[in-house]
N, C-alpha and C. Protein backbone atom coordinates (compact mmCIF):
# COMPACT_ATOMS: atom_id res chain seq x y z
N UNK A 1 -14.60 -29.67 35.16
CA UNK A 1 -13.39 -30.49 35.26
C UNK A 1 -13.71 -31.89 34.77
N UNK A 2 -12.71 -32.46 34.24
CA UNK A 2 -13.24 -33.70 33.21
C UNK A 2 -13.22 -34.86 34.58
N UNK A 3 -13.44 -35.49 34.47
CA UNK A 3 -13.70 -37.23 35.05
C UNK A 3 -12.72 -38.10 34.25
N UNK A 4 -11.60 -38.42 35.28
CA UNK A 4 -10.68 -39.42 34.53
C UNK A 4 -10.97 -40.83 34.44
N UNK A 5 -11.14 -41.55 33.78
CA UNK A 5 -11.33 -42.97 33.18
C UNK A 5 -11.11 -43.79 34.68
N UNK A 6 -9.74 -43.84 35.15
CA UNK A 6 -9.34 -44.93 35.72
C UNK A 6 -9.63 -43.94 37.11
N UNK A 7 -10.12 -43.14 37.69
CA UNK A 7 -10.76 -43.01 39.27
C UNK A 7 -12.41 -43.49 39.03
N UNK A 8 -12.87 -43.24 37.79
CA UNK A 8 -14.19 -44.02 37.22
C UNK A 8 -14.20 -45.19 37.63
N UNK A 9 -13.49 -46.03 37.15
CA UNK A 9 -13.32 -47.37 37.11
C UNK A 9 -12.51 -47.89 38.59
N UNK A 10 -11.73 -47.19 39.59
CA UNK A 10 -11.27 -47.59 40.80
C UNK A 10 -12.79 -47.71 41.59
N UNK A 11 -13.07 -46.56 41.62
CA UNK A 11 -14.11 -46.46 42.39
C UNK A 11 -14.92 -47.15 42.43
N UNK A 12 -15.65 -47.89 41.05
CA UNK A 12 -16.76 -48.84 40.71
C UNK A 12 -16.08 -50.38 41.19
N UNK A 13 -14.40 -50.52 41.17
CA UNK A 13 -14.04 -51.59 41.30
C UNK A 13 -13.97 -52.05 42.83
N UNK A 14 -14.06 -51.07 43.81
CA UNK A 14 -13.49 -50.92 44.87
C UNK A 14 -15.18 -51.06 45.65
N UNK A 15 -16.06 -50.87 45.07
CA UNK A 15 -17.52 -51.08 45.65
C UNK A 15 -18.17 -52.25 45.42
N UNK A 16 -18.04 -52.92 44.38
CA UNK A 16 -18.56 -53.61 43.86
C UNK A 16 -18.03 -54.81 43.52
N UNK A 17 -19.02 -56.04 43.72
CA UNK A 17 -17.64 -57.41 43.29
C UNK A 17 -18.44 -57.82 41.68
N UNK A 18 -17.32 -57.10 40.79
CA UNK A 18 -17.04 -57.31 39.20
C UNK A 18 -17.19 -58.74 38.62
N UNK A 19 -18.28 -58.93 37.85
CA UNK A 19 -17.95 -59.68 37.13
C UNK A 19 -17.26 -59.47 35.59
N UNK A 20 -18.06 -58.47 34.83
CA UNK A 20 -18.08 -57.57 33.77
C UNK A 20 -18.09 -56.30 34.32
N UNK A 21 -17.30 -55.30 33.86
CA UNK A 21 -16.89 -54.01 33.31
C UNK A 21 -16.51 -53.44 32.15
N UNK A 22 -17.53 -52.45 31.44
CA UNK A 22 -17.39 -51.69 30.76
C UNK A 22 -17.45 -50.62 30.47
N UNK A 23 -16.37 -49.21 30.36
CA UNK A 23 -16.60 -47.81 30.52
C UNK A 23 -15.95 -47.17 29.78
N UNK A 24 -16.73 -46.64 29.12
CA UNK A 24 -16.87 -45.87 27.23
C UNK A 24 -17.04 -44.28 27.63
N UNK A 25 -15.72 -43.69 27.31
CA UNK A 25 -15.95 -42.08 27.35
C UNK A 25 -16.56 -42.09 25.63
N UNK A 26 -17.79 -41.29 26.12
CA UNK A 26 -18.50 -41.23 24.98
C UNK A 26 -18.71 -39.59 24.34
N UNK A 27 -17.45 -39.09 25.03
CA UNK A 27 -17.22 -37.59 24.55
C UNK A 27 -15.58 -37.10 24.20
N UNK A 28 -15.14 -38.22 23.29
CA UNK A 28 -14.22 -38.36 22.48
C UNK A 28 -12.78 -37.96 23.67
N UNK A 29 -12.70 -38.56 24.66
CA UNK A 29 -11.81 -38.30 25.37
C UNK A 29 -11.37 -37.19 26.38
N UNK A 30 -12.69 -36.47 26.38
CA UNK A 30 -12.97 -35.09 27.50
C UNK A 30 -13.75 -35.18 28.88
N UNK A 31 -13.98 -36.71 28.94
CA UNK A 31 -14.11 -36.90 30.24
C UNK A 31 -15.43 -36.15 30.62
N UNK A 32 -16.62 -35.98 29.53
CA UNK A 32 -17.49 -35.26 30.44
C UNK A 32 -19.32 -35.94 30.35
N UNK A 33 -18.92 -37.71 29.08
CA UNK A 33 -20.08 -37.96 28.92
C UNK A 33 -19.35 -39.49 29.43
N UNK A 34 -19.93 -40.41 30.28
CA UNK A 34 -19.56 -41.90 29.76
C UNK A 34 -20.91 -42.55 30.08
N UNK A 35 -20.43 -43.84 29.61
CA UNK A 35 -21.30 -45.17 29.54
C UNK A 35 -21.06 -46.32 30.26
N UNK A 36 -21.16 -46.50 31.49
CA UNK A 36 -20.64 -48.16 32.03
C UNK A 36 -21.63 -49.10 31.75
N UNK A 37 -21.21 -50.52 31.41
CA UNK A 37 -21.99 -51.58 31.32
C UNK A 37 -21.38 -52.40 32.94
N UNK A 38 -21.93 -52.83 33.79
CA UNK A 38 -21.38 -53.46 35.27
C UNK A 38 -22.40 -54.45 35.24
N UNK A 39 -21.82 -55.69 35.28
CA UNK A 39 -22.55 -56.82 35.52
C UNK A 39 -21.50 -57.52 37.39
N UNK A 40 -22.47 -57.65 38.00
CA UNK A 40 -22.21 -57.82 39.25
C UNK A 40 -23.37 -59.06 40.32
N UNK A 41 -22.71 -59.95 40.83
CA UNK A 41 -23.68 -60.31 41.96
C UNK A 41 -23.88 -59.89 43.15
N UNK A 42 -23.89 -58.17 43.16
CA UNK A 42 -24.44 -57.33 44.10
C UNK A 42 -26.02 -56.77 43.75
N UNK A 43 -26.16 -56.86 42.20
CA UNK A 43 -27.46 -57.05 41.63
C UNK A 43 -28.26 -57.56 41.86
N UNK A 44 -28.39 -59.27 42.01
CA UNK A 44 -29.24 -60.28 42.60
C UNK A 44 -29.79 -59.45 43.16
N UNK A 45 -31.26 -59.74 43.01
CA UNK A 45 -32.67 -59.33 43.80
C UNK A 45 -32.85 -58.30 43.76
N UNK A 46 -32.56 -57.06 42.84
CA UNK A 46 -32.69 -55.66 43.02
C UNK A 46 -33.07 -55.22 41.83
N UNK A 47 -34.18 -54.02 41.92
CA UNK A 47 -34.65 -53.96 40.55
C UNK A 47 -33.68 -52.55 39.92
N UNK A 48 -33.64 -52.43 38.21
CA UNK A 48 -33.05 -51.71 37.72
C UNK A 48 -32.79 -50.47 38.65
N UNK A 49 -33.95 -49.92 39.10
CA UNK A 49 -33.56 -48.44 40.02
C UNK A 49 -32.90 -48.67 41.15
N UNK A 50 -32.97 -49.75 41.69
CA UNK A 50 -32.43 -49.69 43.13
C UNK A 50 -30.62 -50.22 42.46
N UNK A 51 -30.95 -50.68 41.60
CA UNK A 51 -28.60 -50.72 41.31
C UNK A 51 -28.57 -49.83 40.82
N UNK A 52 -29.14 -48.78 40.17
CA UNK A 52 -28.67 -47.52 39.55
C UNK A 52 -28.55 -46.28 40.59
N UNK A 53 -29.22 -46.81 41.54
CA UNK A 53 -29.36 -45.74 42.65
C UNK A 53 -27.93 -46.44 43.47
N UNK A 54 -27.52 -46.94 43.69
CA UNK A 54 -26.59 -47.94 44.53
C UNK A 54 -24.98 -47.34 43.93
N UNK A 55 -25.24 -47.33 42.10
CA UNK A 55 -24.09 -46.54 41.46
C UNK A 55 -24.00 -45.24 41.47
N UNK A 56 -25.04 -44.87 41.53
CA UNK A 56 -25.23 -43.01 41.66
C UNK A 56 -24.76 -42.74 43.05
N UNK A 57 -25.01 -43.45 44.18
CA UNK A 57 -24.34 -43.03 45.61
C UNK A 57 -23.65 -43.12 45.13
N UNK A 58 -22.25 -44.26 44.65
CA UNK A 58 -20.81 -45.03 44.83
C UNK A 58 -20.00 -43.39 44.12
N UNK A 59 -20.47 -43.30 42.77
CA UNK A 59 -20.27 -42.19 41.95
C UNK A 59 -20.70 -40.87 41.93
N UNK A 60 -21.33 -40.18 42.99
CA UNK A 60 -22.17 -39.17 43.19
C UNK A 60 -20.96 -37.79 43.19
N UNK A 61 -19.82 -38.00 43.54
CA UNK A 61 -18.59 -36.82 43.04
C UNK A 61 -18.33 -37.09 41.53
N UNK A 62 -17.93 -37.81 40.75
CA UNK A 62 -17.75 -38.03 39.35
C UNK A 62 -18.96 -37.53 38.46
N UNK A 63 -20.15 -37.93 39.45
CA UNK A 63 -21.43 -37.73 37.99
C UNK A 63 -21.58 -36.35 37.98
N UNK A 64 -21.71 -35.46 39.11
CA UNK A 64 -21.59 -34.33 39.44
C UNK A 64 -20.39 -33.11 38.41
N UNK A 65 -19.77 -34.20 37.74
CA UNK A 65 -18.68 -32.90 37.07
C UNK A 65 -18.76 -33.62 35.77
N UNK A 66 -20.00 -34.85 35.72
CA UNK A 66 -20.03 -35.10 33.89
C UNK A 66 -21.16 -34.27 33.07
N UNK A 67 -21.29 -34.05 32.38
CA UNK A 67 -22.40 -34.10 31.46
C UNK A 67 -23.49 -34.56 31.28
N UNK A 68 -23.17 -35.97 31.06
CA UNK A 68 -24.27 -36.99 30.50
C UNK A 68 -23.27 -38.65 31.37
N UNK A 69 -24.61 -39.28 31.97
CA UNK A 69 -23.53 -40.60 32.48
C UNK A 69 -24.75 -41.66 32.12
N UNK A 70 -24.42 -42.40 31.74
CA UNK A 70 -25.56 -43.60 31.62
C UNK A 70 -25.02 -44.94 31.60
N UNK A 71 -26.18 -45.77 32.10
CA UNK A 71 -25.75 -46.81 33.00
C UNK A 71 -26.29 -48.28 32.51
N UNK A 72 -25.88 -49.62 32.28
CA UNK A 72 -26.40 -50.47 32.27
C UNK A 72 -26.14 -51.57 33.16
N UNK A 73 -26.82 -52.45 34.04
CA UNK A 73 -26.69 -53.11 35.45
C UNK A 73 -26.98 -54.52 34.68
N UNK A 74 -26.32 -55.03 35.57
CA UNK A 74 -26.83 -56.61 35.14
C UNK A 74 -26.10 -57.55 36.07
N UNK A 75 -27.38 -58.60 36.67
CA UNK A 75 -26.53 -59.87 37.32
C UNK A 75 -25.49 -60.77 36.46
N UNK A 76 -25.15 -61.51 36.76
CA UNK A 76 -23.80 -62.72 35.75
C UNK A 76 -25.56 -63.06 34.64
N UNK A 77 -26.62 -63.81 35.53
CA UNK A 77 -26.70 -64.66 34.78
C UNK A 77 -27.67 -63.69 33.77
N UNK A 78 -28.59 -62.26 34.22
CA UNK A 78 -28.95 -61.45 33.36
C UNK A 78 -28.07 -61.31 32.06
N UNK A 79 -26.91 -61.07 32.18
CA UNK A 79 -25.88 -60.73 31.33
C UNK A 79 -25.56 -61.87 30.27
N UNK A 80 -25.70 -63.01 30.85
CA UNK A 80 -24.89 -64.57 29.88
C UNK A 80 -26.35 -64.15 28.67
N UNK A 81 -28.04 -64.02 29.33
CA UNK A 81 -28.95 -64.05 28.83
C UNK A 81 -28.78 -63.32 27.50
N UNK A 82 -28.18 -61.72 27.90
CA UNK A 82 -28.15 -60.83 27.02
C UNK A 82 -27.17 -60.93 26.07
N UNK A 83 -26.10 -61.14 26.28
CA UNK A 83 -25.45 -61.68 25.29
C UNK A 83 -25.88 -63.71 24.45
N UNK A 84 -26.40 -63.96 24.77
CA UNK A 84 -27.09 -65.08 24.20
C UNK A 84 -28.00 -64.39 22.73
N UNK A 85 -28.86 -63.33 23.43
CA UNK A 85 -29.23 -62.81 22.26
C UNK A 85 -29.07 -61.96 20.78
N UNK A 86 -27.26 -61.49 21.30
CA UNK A 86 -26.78 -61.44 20.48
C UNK A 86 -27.05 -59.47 20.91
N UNK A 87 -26.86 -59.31 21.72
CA UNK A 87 -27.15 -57.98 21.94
C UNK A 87 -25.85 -57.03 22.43
């Protein structure tokens, strides 16, 4: 069963205090591969696995009926960094 965009995105919005959100069905609209980029200051002090583990609880019914889900975490000021570089 596909994974709809916007219970994707309630769910992540409803856990987490947003700075940046980004979520890319990356299986042409079948709901069974995506990509979030979440930049958040629930990040502060936590290393890559422990916010990816933090999204995998929040999302653990959704990832369960995707395919492929992959993830990129980032504090505000990680994020200003990364885009500084032009990335």
């Amino acid at each position: 069963m596909p994974v709809d965009l916007n219970v994707l995105e309630t769910a992540i919005r409803t856990s987490f205090p947003i700075t940046h959100l980004e979520i890319e069905d990356q299986s042409n609209g079948c709901g069974d591969n995506y990509a979030i980029v979440l930049v958040s200051e629930a990040f502060e002090g936590k290393t890559t696995l422990a916010r990816h583990r933090l999204i995998n609880e929040v999302l653990k019914d959704q990832i369960a009926q995707m395919h492929a889900f992959s993830q990129k975490t980032f504090t505000p000021k990680q994020y200003e960094a990364h885009l500084a570089k032009g990335a």
